[in-house]
PDB file of N, CA and C in Angstrom:
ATOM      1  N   UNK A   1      65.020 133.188  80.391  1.00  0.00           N
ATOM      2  CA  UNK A   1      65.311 131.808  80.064  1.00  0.00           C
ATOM      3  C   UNK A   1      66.384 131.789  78.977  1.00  0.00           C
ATOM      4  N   UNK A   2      67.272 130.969  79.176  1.00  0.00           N
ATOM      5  CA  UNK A   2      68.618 130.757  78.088  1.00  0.00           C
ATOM      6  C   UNK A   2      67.898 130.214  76.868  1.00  0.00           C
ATOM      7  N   UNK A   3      68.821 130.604  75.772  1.00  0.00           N
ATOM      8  CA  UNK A   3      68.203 129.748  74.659  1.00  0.00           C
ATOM      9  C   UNK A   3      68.753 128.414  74.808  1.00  0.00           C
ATOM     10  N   UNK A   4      69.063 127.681  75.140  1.00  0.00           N
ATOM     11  CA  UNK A   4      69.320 126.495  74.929  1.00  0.00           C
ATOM     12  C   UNK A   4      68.192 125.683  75.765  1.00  0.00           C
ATOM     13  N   UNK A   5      67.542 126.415  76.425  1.00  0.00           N
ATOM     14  CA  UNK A   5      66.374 125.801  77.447  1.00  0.00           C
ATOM     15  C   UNK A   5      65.125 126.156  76.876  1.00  0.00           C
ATOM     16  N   UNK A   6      65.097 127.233  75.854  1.00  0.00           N
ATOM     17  CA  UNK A   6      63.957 127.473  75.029  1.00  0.00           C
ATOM     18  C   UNK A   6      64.140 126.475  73.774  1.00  0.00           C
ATOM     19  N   UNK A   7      65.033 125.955  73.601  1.00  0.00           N
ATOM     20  CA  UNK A   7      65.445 124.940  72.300  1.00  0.00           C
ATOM     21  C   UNK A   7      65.240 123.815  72.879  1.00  0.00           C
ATOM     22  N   UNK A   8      65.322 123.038  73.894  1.00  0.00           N
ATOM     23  CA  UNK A   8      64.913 121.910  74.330  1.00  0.00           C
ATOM     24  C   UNK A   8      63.499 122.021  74.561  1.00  0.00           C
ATOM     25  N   UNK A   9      62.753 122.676  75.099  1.00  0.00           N
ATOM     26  CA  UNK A   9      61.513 123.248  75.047  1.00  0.00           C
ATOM     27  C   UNK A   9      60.856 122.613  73.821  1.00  0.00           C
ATOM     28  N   UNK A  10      61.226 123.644  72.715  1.00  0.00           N
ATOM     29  CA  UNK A  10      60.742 123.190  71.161  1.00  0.00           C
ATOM     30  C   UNK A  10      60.683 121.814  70.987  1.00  0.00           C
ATOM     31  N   UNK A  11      61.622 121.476  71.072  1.00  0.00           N
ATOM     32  CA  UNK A  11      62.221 119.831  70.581  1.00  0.00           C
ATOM     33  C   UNK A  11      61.100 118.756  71.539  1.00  0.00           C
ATOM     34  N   UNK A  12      60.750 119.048  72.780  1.00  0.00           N
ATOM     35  CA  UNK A  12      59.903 118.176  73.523  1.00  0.00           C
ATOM     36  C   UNK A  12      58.683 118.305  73.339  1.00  0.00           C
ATOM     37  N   UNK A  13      58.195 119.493  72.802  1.00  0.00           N
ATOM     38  CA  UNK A  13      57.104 119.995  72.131  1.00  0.00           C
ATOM     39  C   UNK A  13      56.614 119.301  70.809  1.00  0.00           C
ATOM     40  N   UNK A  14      57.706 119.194  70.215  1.00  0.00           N
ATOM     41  CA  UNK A  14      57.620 119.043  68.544  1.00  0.00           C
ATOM     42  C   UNK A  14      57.730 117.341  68.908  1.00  0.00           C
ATOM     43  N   UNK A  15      58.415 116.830  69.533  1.00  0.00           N
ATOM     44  CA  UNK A  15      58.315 115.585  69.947  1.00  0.00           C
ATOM     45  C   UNK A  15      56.907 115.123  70.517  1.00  0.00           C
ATOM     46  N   UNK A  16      56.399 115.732  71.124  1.00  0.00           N
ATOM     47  CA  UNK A  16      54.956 115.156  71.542  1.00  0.00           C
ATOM     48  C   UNK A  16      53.928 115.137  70.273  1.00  0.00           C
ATOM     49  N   UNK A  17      54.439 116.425  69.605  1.00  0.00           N
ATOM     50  CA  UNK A  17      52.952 116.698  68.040  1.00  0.00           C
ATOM     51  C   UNK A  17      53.375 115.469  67.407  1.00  0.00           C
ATOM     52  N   UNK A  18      54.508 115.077  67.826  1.00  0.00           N
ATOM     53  CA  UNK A  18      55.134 113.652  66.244  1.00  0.00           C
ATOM     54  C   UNK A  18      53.924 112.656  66.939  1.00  0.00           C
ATOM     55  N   UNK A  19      54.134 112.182  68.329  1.00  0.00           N
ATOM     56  CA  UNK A  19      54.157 111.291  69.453  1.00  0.00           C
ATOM     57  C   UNK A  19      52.340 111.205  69.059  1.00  0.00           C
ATOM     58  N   UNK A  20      51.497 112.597  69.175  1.00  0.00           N
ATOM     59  CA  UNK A  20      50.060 112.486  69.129  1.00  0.00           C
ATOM     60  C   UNK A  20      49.844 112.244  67.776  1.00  0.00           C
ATOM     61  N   UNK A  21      50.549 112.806  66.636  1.00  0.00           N
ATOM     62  CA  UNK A  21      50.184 112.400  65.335  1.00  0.00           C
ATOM     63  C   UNK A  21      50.197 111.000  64.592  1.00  0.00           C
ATOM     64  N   UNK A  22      51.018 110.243  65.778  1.00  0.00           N
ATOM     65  CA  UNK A  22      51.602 108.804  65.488  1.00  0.00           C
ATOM     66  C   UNK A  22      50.237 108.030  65.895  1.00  0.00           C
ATOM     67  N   UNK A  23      49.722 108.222  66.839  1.00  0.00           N
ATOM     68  CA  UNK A  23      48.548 108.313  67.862  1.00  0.00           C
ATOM     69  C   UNK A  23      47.540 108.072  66.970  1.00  0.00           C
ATOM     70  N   UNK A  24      47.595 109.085  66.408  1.00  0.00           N
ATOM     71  CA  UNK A  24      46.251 109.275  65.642  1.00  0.00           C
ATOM     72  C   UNK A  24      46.120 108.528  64.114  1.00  0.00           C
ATOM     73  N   UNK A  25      47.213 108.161  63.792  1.00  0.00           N
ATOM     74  CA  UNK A  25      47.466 107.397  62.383  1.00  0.00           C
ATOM     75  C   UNK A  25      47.273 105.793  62.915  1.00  0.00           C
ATOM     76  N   UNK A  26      47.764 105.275  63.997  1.00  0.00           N
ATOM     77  CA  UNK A  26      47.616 104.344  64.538  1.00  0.00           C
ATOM     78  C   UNK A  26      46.161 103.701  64.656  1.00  0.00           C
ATOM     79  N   UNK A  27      45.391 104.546  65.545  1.00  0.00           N
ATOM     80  CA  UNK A  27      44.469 104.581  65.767  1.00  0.00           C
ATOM     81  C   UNK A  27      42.754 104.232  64.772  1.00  0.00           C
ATOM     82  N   UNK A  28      43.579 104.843  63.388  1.00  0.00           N
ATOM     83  CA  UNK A  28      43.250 104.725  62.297  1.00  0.00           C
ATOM     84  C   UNK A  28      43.407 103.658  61.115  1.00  0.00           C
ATOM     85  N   UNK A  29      44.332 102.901  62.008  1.00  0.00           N
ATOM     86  CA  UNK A  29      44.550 101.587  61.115  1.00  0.00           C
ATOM     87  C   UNK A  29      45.149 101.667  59.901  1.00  0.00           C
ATOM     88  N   UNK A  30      45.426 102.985  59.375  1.00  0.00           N
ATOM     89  CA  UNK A  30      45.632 102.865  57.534  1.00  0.00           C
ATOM     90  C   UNK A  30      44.519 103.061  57.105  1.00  0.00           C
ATOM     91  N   UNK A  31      43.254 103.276  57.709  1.00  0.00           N
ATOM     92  CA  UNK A  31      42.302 103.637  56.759  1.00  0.00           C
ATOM     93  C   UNK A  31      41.850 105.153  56.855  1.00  0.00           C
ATOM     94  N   UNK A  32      42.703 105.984  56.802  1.00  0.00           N
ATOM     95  CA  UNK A  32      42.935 107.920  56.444  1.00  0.00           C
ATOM     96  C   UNK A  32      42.143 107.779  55.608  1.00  0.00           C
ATOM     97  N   UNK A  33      41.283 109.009  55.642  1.00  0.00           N
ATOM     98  CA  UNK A  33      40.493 109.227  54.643  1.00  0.00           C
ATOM     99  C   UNK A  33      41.875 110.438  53.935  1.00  0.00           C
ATOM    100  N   UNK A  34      41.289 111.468  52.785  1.00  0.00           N
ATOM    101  CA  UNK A  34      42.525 111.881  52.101  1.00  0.00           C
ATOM    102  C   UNK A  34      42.251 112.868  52.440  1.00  0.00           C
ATOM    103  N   UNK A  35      41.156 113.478  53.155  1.00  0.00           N
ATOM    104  CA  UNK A  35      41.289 115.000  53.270  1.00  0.00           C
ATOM    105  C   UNK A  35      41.929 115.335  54.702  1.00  0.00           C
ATOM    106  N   UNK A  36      41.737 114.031  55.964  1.00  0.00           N
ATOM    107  CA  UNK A  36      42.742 113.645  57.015  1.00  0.00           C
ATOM    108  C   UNK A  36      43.838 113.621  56.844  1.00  0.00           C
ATOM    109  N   UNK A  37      44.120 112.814  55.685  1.00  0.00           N
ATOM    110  CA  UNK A  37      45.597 112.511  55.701  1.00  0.00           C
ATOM    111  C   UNK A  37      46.437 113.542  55.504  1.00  0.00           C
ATOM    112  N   UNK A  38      45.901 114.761  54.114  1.00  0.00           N
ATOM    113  CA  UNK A  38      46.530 115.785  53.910  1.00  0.00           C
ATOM    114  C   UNK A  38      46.557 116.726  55.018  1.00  0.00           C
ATOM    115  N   UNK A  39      45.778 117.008  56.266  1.00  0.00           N
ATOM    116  CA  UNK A  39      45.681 117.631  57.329  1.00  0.00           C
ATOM    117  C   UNK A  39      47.410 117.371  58.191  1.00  0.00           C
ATOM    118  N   UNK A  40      47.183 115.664  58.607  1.00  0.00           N
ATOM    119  CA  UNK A  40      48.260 115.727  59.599  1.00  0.00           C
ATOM    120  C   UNK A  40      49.336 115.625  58.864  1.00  0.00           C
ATOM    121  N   UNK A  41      49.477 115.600  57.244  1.00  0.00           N
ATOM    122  CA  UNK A  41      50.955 115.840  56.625  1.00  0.00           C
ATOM    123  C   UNK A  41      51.425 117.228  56.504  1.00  0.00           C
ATOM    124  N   UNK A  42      49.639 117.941  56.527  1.00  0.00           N
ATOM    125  CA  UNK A  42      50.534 119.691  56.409  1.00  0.00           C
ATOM    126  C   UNK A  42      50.830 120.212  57.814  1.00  0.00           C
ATOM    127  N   UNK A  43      50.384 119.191  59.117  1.00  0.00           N
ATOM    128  CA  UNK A  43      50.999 119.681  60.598  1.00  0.00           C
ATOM    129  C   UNK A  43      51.820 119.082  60.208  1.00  0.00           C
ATOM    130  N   UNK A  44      52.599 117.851  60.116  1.00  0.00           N
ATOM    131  CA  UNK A  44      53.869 117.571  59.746  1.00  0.00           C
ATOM    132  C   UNK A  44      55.203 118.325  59.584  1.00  0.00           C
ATOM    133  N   UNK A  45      54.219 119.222  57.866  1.00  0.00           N
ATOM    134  CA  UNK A  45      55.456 120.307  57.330  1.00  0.00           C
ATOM    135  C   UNK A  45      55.857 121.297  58.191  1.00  0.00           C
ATOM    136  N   UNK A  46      54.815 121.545  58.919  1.00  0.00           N
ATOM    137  CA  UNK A  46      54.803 122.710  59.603  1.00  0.00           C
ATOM    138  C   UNK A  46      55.494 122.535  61.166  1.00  0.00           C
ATOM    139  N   UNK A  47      55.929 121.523  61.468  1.00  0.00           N
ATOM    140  CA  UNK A  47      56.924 121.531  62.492  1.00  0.00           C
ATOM    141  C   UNK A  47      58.391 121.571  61.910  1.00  0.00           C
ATOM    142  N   UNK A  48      58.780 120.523  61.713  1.00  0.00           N
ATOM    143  CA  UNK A  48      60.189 120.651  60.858  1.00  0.00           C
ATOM    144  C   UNK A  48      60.110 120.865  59.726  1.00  0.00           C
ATOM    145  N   UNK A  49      61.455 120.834  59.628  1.00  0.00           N
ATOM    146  CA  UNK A  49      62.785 121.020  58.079  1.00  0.00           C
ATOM    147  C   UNK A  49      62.700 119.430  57.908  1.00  0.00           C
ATOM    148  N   UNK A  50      62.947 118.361  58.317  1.00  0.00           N
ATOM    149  CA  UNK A  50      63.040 116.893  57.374  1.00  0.00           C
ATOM    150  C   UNK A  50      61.740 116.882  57.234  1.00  0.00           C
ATOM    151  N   UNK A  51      60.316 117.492  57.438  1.00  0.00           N
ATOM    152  CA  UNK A  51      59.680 116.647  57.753  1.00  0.00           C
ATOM    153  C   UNK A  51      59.173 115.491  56.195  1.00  0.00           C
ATOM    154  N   UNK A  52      59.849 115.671  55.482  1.00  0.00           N
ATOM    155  CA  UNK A  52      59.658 114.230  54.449  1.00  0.00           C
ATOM    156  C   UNK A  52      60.298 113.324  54.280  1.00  0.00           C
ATOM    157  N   UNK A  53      61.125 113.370  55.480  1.00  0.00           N
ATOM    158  CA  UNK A  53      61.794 111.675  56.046  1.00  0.00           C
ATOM    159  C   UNK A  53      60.279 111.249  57.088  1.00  0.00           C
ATOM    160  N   UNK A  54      60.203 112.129  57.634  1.00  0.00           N
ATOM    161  CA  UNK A  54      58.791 111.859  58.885  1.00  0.00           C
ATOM    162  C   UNK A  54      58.036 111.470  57.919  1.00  0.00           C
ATOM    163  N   UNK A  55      57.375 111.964  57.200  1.00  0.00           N
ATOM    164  CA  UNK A  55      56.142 111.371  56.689  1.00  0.00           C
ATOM    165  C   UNK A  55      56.322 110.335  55.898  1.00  0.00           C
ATOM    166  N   UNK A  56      57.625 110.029  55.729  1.00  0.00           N
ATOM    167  CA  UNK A  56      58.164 109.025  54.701  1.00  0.00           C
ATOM    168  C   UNK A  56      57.992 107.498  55.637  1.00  0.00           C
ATOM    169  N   UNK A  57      58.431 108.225  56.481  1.00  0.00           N
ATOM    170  CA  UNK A  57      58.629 106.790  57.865  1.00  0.00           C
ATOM    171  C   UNK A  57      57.332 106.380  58.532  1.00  0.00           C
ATOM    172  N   UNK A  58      56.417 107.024  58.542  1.00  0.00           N
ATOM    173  CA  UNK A  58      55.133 106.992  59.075  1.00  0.00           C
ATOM    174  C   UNK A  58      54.200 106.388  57.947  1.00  0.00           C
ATOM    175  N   UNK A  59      54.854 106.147  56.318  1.00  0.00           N
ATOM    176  CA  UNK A  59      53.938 105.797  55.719  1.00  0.00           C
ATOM    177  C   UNK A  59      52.711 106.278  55.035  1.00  0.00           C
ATOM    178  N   UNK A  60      52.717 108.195  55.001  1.00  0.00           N
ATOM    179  CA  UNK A  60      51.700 108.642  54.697  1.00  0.00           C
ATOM    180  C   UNK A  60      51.960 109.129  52.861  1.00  0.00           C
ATOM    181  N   UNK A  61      52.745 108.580  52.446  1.00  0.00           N
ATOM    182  CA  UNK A  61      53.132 109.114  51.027  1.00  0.00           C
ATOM    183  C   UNK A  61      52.154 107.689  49.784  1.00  0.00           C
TER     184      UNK A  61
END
């Protein structure tokens, strides 16, 4: 497989963890408890490099 097809790969991948994590904050209304919240901010870090525009935009700060 080319890398550029293993890099789109990632990206649709990392796009769905945003997509289910959005999911799950939603779902939750704003009422995260804090030991949740720190959970899906450290999957957050752990996909990308911005990810503190993401969590910035999602409202979890």
């Amino acid at each position: 497989m080319s890398e550029r097809k293993k890099e789109i790969k990632r990206r649709r991948k990392r796009r769905a963890n945003y997509a289910a994590l959005k999911l799950k904050i939603a779902k939750a209304g704003g009422k995260l408890d804090s030991p949740i919240k720190q959970k899906i901010i450290e999957k957050i870090r752990k996909l990308s490099l911005g990810a503190d525009v993401v969590i910035k935009n999602l409202g979890l700060e």
